[in-house]
N, C-alpha and C. Protein backbone atom coordinates (compact mmCIF):
# COMPACT_ATOMS: atom_id res chain seq x y z
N UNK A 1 -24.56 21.88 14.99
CA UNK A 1 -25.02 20.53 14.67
C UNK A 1 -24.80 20.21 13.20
N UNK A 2 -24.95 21.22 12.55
CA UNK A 2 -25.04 20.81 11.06
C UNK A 2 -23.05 20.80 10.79
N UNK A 3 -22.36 21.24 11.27
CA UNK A 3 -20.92 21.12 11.08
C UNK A 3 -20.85 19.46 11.42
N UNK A 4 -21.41 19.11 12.47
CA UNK A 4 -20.83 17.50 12.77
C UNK A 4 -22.06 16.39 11.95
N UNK A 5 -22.44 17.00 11.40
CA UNK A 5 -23.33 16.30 10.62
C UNK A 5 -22.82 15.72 9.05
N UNK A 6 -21.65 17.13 8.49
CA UNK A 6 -21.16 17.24 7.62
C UNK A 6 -19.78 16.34 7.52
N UNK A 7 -18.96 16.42 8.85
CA UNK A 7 -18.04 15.90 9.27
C UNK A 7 -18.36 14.35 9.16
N UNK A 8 -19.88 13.86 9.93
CA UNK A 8 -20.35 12.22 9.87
C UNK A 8 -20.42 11.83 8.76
N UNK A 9 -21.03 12.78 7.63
CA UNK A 9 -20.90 12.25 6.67
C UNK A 9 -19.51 11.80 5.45
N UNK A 10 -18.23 12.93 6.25
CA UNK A 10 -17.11 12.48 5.43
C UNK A 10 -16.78 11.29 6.06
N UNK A 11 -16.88 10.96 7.38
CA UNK A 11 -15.91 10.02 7.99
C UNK A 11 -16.95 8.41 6.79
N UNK A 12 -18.35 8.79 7.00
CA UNK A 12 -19.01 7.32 6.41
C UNK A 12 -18.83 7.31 5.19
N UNK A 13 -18.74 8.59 4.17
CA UNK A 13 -17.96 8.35 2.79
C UNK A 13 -16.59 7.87 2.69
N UNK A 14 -15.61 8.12 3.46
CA UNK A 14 -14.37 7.75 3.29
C UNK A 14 -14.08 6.18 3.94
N UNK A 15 -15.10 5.84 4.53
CA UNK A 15 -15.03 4.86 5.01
C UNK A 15 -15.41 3.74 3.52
N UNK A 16 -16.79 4.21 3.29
CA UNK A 16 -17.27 3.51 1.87
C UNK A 16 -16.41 3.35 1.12
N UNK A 17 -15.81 4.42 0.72
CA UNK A 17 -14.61 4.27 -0.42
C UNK A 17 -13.58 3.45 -0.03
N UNK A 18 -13.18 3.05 1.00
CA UNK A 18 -11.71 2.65 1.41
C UNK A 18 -12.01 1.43 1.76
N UNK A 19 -13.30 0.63 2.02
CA UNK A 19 -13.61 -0.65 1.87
C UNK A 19 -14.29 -0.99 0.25
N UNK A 20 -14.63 -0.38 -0.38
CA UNK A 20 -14.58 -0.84 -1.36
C UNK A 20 -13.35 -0.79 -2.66
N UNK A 21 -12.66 0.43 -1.68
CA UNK A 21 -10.88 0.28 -2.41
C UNK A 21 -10.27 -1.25 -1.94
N UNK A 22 -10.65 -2.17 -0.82
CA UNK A 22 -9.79 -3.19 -0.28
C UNK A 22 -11.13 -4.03 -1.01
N UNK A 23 -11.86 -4.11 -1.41
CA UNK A 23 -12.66 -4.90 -2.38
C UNK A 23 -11.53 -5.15 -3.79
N UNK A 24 -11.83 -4.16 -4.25
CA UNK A 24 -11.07 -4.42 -5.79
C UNK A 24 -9.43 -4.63 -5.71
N UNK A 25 -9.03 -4.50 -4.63
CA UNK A 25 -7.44 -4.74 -4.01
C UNK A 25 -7.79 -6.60 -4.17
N UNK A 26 -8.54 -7.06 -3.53
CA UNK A 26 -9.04 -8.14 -2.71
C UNK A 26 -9.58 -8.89 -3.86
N UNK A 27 -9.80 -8.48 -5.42
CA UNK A 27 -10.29 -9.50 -6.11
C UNK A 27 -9.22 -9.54 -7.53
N UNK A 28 -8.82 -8.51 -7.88
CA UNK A 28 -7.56 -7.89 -8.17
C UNK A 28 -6.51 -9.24 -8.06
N UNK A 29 -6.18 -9.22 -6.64
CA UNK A 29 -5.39 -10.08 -5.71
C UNK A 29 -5.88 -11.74 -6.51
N UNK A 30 -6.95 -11.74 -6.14
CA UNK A 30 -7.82 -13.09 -6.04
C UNK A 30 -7.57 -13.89 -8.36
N UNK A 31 -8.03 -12.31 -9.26
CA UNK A 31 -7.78 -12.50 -10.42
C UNK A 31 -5.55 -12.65 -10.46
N UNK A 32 -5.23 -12.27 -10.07
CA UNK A 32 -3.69 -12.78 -10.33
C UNK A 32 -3.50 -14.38 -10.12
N UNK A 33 -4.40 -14.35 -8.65
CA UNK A 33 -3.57 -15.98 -8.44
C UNK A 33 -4.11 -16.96 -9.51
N UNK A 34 -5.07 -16.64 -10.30
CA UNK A 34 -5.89 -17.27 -10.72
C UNK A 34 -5.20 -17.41 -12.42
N UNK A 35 -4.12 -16.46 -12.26
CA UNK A 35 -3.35 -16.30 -13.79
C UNK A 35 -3.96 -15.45 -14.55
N UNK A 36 -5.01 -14.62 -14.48
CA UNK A 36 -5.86 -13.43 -15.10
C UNK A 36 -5.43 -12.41 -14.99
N UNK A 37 -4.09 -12.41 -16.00
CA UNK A 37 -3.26 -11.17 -15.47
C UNK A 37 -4.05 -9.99 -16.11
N UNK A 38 -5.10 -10.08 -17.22
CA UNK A 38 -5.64 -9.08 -18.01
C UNK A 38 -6.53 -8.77 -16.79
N UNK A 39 -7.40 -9.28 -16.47
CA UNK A 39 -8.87 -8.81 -15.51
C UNK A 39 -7.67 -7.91 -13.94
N UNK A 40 -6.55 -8.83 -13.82
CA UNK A 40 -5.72 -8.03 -12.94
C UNK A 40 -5.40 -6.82 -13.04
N UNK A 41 -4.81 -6.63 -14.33
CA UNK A 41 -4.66 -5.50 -14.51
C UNK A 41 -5.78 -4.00 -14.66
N UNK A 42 -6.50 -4.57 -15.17
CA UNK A 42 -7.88 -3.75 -15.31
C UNK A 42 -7.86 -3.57 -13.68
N UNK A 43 -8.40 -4.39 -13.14
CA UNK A 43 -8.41 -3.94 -11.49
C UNK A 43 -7.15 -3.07 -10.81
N UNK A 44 -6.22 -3.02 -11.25
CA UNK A 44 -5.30 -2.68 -10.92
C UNK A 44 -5.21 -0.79 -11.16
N UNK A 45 -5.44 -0.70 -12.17
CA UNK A 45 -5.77 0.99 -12.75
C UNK A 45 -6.85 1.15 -11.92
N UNK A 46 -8.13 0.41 -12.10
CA UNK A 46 -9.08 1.13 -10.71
C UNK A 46 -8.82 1.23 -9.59
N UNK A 47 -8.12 -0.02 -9.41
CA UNK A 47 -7.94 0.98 -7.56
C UNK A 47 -7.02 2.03 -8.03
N UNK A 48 -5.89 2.10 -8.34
CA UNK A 48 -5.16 3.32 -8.58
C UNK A 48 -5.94 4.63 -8.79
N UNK A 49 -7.41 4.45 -9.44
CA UNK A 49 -8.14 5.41 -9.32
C UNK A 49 -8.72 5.36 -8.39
N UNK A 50 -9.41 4.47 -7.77
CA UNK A 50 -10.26 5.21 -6.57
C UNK A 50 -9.26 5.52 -5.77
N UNK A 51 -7.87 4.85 -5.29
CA UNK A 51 -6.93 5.49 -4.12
C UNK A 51 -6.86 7.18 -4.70
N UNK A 52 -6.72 7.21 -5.62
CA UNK A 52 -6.35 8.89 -6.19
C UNK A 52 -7.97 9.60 -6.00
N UNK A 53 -8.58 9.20 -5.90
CA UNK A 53 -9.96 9.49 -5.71
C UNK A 53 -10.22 9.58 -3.79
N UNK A 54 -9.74 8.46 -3.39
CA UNK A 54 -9.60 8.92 -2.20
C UNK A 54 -8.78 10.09 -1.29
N UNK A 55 -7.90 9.89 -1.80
CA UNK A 55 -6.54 10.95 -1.46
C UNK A 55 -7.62 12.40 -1.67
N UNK A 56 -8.34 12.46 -2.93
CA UNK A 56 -8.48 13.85 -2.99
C UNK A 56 -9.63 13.92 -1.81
N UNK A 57 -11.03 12.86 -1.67
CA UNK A 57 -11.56 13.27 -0.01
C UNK A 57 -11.28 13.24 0.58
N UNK A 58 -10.15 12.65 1.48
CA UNK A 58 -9.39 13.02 2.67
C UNK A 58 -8.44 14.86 2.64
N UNK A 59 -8.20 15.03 1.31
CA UNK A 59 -7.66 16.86 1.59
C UNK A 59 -9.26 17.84 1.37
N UNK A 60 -10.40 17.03 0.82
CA UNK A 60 -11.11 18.28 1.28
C UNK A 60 -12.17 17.84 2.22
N UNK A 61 -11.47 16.80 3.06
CA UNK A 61 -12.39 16.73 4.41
C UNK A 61 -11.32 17.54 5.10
N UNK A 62 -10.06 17.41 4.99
CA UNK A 62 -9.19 18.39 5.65
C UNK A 62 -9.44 20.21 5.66
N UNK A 63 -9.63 20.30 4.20
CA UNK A 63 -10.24 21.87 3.68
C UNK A 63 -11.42 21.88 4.18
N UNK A 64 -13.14 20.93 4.55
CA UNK A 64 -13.68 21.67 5.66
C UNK A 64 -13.43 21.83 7.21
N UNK A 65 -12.40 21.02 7.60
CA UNK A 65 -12.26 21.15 8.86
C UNK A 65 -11.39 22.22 9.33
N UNK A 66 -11.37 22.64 8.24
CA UNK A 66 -10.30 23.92 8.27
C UNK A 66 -10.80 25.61 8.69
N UNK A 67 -11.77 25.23 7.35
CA UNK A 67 -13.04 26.30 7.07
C UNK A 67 -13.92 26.41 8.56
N UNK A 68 -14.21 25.66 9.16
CA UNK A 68 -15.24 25.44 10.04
C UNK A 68 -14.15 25.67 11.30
N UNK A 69 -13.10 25.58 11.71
CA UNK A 69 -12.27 25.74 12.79
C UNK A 69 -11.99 26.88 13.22
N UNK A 70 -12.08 28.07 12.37
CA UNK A 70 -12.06 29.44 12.48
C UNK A 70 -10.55 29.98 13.05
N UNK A 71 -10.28 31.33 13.18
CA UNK A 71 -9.66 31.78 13.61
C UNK A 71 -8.97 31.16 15.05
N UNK A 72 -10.38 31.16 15.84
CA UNK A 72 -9.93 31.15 17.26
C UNK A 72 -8.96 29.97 17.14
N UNK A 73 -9.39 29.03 17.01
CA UNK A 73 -9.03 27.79 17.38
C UNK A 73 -7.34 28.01 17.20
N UNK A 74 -7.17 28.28 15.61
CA UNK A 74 -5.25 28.65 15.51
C UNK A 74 -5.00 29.31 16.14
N UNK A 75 -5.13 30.03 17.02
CA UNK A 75 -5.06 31.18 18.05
C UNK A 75 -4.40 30.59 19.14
N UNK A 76 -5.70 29.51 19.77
CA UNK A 76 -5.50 28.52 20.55
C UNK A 76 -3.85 27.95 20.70
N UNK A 77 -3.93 27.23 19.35
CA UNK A 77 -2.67 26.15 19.20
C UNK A 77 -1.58 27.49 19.41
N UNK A 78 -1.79 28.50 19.14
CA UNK A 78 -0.16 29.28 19.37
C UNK A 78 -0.54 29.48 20.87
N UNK A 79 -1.14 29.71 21.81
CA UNK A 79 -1.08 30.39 22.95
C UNK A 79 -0.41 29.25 23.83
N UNK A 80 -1.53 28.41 23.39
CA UNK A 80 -0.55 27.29 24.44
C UNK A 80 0.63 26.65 23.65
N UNK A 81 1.05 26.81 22.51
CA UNK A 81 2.59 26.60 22.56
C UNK A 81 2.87 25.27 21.48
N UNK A 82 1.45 24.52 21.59
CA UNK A 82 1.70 23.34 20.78
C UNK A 82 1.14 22.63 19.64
N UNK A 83 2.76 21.97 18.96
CA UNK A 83 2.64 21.74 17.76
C UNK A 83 2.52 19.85 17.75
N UNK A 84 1.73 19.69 17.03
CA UNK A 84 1.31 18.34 16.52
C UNK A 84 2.26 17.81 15.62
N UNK A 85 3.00 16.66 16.24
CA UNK A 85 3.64 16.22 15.14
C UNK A 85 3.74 15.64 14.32
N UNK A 86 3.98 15.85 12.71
CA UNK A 86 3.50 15.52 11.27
C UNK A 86 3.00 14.17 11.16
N UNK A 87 1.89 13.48 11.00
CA UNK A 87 1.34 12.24 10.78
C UNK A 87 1.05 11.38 12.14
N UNK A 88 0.99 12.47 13.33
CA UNK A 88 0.59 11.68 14.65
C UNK A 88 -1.14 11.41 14.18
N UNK A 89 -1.62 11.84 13.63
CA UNK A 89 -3.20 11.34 13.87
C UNK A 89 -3.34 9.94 12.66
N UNK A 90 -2.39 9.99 12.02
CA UNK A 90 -2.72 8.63 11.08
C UNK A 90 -1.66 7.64 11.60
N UNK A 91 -1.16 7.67 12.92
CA UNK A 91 -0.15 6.66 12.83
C UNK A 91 -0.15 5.40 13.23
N UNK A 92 -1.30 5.20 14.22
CA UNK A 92 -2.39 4.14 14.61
C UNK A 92 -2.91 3.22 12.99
N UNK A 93 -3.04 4.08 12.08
CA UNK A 93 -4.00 3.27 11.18
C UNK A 93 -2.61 3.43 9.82
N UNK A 94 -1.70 3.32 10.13
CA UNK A 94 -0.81 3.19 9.06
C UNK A 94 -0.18 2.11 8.37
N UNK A 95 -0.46 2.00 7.08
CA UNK A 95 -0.14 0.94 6.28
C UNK A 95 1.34 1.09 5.71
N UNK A 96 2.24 -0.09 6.02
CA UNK A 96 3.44 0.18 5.05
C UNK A 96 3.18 0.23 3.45
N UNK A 97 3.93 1.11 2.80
CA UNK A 97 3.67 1.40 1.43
C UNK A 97 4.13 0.54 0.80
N UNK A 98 3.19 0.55 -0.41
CA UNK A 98 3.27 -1.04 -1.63
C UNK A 98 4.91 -1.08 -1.73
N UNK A 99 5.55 0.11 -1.68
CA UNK A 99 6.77 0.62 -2.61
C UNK A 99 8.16 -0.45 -1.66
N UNK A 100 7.72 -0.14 -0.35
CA UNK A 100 8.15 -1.00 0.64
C UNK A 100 8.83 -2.06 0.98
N UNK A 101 7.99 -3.08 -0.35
CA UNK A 101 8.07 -4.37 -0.14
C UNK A 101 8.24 -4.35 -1.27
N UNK A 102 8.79 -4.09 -2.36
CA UNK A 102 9.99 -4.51 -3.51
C UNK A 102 11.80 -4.85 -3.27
N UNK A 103 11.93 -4.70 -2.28
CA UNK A 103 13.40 -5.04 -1.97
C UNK A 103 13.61 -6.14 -0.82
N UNK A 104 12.45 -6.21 0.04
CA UNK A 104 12.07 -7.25 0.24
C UNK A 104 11.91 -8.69 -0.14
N UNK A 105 10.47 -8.20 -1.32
CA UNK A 105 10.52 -9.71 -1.84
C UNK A 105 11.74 -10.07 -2.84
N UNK A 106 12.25 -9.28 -3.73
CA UNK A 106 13.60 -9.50 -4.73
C UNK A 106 15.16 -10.62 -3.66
N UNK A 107 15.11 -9.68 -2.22
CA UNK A 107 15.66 -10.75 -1.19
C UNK A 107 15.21 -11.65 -0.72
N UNK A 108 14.24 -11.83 -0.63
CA UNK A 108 13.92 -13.29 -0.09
C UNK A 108 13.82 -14.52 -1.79
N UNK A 109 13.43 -13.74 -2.74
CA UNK A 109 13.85 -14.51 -3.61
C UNK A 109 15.73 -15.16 -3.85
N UNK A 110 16.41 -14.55 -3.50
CA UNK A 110 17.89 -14.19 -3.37
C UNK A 110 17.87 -15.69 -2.36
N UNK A 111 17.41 -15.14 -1.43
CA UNK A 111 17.54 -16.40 -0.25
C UNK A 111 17.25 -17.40 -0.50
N UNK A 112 15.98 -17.84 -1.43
CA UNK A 112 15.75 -18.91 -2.00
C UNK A 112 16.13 -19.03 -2.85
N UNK A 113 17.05 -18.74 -3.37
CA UNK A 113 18.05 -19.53 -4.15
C UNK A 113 17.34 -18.83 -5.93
N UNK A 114 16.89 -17.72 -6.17
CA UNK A 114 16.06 -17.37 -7.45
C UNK A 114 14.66 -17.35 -7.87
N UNK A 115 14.31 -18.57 -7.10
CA UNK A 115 12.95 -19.32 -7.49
C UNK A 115 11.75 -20.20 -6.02
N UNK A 116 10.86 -19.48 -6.12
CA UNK A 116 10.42 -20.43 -4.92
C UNK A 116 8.69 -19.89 -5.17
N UNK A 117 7.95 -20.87 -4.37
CA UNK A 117 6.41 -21.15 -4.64
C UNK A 117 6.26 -19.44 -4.14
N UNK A 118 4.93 -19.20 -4.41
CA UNK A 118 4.23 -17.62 -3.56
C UNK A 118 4.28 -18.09 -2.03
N UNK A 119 3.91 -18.95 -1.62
CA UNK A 119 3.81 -19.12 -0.17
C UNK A 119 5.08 -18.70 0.50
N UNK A 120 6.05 -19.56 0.26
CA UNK A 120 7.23 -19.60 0.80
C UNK A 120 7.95 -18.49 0.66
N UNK A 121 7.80 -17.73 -0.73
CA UNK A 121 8.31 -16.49 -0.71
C UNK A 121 7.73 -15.38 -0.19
N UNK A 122 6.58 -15.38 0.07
CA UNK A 122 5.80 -14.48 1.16
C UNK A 122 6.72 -14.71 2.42
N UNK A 123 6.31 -16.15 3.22
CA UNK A 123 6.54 -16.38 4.06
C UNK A 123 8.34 -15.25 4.06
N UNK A 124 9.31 -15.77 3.60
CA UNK A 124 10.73 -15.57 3.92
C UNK A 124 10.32 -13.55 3.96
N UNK A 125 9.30 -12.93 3.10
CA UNK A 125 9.40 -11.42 3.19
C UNK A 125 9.25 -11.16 4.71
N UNK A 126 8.06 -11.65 4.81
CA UNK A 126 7.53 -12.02 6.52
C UNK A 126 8.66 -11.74 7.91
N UNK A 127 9.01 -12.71 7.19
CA UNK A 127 10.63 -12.57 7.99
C UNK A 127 11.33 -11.69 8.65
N UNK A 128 11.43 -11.24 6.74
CA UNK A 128 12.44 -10.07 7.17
C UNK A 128 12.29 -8.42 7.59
N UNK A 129 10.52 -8.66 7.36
CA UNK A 129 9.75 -6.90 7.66
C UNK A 129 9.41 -7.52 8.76
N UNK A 130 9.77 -8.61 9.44
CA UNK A 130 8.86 -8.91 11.01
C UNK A 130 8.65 -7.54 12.05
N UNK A 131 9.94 -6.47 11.55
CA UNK A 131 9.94 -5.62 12.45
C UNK A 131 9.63 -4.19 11.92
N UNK A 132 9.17 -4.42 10.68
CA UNK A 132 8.12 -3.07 9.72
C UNK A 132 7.24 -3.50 9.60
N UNK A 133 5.95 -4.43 9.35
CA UNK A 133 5.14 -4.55 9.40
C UNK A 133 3.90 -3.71 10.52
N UNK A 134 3.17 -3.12 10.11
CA UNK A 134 2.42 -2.70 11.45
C UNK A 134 0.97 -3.55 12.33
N UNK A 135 0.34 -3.12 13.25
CA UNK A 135 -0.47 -3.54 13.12
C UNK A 135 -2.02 -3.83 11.82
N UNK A 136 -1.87 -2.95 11.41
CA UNK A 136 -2.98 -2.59 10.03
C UNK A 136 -2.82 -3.30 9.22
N UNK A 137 -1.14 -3.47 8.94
CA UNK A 137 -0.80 -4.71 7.84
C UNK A 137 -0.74 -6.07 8.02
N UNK A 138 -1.16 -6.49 9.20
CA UNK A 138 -1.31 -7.75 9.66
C UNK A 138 -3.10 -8.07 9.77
N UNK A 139 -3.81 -6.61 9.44
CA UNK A 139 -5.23 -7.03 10.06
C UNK A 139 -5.55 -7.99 8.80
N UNK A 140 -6.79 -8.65 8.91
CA UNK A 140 -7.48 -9.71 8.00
C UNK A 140 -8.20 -9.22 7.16
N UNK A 141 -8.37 -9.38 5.74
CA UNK A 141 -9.37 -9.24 4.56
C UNK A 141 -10.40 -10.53 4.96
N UNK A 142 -11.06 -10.25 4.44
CA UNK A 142 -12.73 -10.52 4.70
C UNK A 142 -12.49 -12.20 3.71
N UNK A 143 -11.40 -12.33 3.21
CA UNK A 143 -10.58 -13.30 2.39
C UNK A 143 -10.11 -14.61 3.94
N UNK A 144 -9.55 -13.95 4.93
CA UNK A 144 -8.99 -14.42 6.06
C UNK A 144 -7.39 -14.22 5.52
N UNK A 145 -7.31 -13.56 5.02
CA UNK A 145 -6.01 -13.30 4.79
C UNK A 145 -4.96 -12.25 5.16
N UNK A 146 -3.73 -12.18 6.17
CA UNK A 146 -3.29 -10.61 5.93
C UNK A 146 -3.32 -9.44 4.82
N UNK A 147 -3.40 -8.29 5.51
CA UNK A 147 -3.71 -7.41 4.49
C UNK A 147 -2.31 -6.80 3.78
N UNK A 148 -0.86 -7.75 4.24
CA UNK A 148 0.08 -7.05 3.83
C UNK A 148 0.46 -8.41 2.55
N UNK A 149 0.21 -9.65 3.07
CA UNK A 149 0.74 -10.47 2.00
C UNK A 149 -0.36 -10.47 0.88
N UNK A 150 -1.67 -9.71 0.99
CA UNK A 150 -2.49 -9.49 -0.54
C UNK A 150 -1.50 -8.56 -1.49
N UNK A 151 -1.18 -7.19 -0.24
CA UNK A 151 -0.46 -6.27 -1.13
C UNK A 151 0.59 -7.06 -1.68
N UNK A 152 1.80 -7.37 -1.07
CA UNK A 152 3.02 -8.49 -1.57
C UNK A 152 2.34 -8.46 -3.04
N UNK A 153 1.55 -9.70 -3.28
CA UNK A 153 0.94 -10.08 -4.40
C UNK A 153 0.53 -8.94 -5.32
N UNK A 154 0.21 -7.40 -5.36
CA UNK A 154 0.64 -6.50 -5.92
C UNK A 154 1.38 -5.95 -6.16
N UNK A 155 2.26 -5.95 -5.68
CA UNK A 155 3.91 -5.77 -5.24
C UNK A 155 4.84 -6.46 -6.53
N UNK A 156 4.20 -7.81 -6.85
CA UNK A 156 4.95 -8.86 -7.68
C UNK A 156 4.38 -8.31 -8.85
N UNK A 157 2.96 -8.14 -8.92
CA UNK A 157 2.70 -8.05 -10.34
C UNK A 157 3.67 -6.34 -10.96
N UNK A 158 3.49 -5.46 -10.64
CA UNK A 158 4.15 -3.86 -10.42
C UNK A 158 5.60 -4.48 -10.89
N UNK A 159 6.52 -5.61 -10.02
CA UNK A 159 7.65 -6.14 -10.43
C UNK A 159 7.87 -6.85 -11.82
N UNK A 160 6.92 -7.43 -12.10
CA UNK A 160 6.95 -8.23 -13.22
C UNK A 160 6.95 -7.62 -14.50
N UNK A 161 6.04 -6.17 -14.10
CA UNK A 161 6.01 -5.33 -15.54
C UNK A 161 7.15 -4.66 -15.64
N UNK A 162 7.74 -4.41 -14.14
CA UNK A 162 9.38 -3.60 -14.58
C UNK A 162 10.55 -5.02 -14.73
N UNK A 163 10.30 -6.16 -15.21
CA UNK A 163 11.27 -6.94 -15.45
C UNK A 163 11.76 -7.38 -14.40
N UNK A 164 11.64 -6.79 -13.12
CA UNK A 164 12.49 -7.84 -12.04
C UNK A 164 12.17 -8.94 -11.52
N UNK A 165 11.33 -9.08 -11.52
CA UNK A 165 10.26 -10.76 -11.62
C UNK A 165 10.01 -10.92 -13.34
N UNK A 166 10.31 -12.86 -13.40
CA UNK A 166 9.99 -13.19 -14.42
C UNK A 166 8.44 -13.51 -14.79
N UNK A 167 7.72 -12.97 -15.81
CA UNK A 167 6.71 -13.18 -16.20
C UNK A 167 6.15 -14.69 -16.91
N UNK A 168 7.59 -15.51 -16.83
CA UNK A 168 7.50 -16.84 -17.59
C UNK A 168 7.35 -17.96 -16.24
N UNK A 169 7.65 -17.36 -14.91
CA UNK A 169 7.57 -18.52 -14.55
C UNK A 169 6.48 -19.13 -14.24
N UNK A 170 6.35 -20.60 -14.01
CA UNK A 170 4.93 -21.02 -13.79
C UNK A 170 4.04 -20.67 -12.62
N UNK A 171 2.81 -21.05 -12.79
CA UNK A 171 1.80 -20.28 -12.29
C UNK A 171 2.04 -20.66 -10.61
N UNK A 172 2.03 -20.04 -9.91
CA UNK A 172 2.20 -19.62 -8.41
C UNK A 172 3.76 -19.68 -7.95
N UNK A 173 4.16 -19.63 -9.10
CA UNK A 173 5.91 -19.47 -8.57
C UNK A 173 6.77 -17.90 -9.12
N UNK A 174 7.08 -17.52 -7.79
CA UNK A 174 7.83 -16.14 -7.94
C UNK A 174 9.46 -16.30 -8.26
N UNK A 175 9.80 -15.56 -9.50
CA UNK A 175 11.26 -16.31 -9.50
C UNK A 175 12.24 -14.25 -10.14
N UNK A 176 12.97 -14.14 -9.66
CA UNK A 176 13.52 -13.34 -9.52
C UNK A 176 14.51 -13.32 -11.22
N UNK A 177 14.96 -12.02 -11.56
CA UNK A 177 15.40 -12.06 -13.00
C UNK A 177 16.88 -11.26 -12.94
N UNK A 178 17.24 -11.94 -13.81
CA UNK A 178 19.26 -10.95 -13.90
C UNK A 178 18.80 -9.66 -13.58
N UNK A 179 17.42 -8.95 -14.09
CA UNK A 179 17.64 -7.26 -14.10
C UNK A 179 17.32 -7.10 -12.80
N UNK A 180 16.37 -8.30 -11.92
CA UNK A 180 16.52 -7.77 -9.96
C UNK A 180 17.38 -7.76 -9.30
N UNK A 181 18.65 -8.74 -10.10
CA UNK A 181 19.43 -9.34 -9.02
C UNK A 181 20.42 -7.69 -9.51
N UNK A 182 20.74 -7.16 -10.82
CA UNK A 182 21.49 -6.07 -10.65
C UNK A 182 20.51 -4.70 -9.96
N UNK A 183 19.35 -4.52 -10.04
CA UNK A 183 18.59 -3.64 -9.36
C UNK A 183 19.06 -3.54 -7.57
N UNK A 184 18.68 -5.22 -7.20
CA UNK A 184 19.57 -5.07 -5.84
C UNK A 184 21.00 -4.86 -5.72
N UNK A 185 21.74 -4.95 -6.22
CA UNK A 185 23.37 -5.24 -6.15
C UNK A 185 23.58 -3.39 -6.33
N UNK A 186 22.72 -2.92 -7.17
CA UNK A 186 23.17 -1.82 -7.21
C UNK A 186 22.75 -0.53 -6.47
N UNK A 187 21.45 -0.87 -5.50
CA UNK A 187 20.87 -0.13 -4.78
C UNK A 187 19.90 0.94 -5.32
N UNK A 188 19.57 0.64 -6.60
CA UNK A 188 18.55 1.62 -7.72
C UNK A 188 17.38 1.77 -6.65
N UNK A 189 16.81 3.03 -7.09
CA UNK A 189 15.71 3.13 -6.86
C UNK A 189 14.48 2.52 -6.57
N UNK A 190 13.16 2.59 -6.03
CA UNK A 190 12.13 1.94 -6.65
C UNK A 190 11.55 2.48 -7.75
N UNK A 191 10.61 1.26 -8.67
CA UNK A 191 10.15 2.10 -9.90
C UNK A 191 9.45 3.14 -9.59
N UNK A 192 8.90 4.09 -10.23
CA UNK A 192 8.03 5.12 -10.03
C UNK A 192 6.59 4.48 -10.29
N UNK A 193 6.64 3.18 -10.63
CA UNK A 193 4.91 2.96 -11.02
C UNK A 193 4.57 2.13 -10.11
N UNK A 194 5.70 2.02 -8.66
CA UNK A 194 4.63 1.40 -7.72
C UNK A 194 4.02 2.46 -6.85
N UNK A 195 2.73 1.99 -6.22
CA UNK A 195 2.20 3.19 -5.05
C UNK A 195 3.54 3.15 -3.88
N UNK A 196 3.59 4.34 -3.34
CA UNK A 196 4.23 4.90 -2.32
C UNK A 196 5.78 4.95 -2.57
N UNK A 197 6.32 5.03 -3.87
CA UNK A 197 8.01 5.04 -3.89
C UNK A 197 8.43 6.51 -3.60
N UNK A 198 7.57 7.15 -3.36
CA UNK A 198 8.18 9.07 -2.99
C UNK A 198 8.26 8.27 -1.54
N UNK A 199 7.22 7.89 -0.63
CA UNK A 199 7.23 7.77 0.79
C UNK A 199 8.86 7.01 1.22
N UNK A 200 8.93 6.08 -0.01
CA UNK A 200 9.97 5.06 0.35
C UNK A 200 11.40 6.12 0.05
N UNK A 201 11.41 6.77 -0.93
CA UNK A 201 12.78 7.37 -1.39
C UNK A 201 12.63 8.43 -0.25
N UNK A 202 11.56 8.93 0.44
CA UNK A 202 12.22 10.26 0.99
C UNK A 202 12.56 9.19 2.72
N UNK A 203 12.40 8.32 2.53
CA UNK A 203 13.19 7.97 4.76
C UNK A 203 14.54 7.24 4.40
C-alpha cells in the first residue's frame, strides 16, 4: 500500500507541475501578444526551468518504479519474450516539439508573400502540420485556445532572437527576414535554443 501511495503522489506532483508549466506557457504567450517582450522573456527562462525541473521528476518517478519492481518482474519481461517499444507509454499524450514548428512557420511566411498578421500566419502553419499535429496539440488552454498555436507564438519569439523573424515588425505581424529565407533555402539546422531541436535533428 505504501508503494502506491508513493506512486499517487508522483502522478499528483507531476501533474501540479505540468499545469502550472502550461500556466506560465499561457501568460508568457498572453505577455508577447501584448508587446511585453521583457515580462515574456522572464517567463520564458521559467518555464525552461520548471520543464527542466520537470524532466528531472518524471526520471526519478521512473528510478522509483524501478527500485520497487524488483528482480522478479525483469525476469518476467524476459520469460515471456516481450519488449515494449521505445515511447509506447507516452504516445497517447504526445506533444509535437517547439523545435518542430520553426520551418513551418518561416514557410508559411514564404507563402505569404514575407509578411502577414499572427492569425493568418498561424492559420497557413495549420495547414501545413494538418498531418503532424496530434491530438494533445489541438487540446484547449483554459485561454480557449489550441495548445499548439500558443506554442507557435513561442516558436516566433525563440525565432526573433535568432534573427529569422524580424523584431521591427509591427505589433501582431510576423514577417520573415533575408537570414530565414537563407536558413530555409539552405536546409540549416534548428537553433539549439529552441526546446526539442535534438528530438527534431535526430527523425
Amino acid at each position: 500500500m505504501r508503494h502506491k501511495n508513493v506512486a499517487d503522489a508522483f502522478d499528483l506532483l507531476l501533474a501540479e507541475v505540468a499545469t502550472a508549466l502550461a500556466a506560465i506557457r499561457e501568460e508568457g504567450a498572453q505577455a508577447l501578444l501584448r508587446g511585453d517582450h521583457a515580462t515574456a522573456r522572464s517567463l520564458l527562462l521559467r518555464a525552461d526551468a520548471v520543464k527542466e525541473f520537470l524532466a528531472d521528476l518524471r526520471a526519478k518517478q521512473k528510478e522509483w518504479k524501478r527500485l520497487i519492481s524488483g528482480p522478479a518482474r525483469r525476469n518476467k519481461t524476459r520469460r515471456e519474450g516481450k519488449r515494449v517499444p521505445r515511447g509506447t507509454r507516452t504516445a497517447r499524450g504526445l506533444l509535437t516539439p517547439h523545435a518542430a514548428l520553426c520551418r513551418p512557420i518561416l514557410e508559411a511566411l514564404v507563402q505569404l508573400g514575407g509578411t502577414a498578421e499572427k492569425s493568418a500566419t498561424v492559420d497557413k502553419v495549420g495547414e501545413i502540420m494538418a498531418n503532424v499535429l496530434t491530438r494533445d496539440d489541438r487540446s484547449l488552454l483554459s485561454s480557449g485556445e489550441p495548445r499548439w498555436r500558443n506554442r507557435a507564438a513561442w516558436v516566433r519569439l525563440h525565432l526573433v532572437r535568432e534573427g529569422l523573424l524580424s523584431a521591427a515588425s509591427k505589433h501582431g505581424v510576423w514577417e520573415i527576414t533575408p537570414a530565414g529565407r537563407r536558413w530555409l533555402a539552405e536546409g540549416k539546422e534548428v537553433p539549439h535554443s529552441i526546446p526539442g531541436w535534438r528530438k527534431v535533428q535526430q527523425r
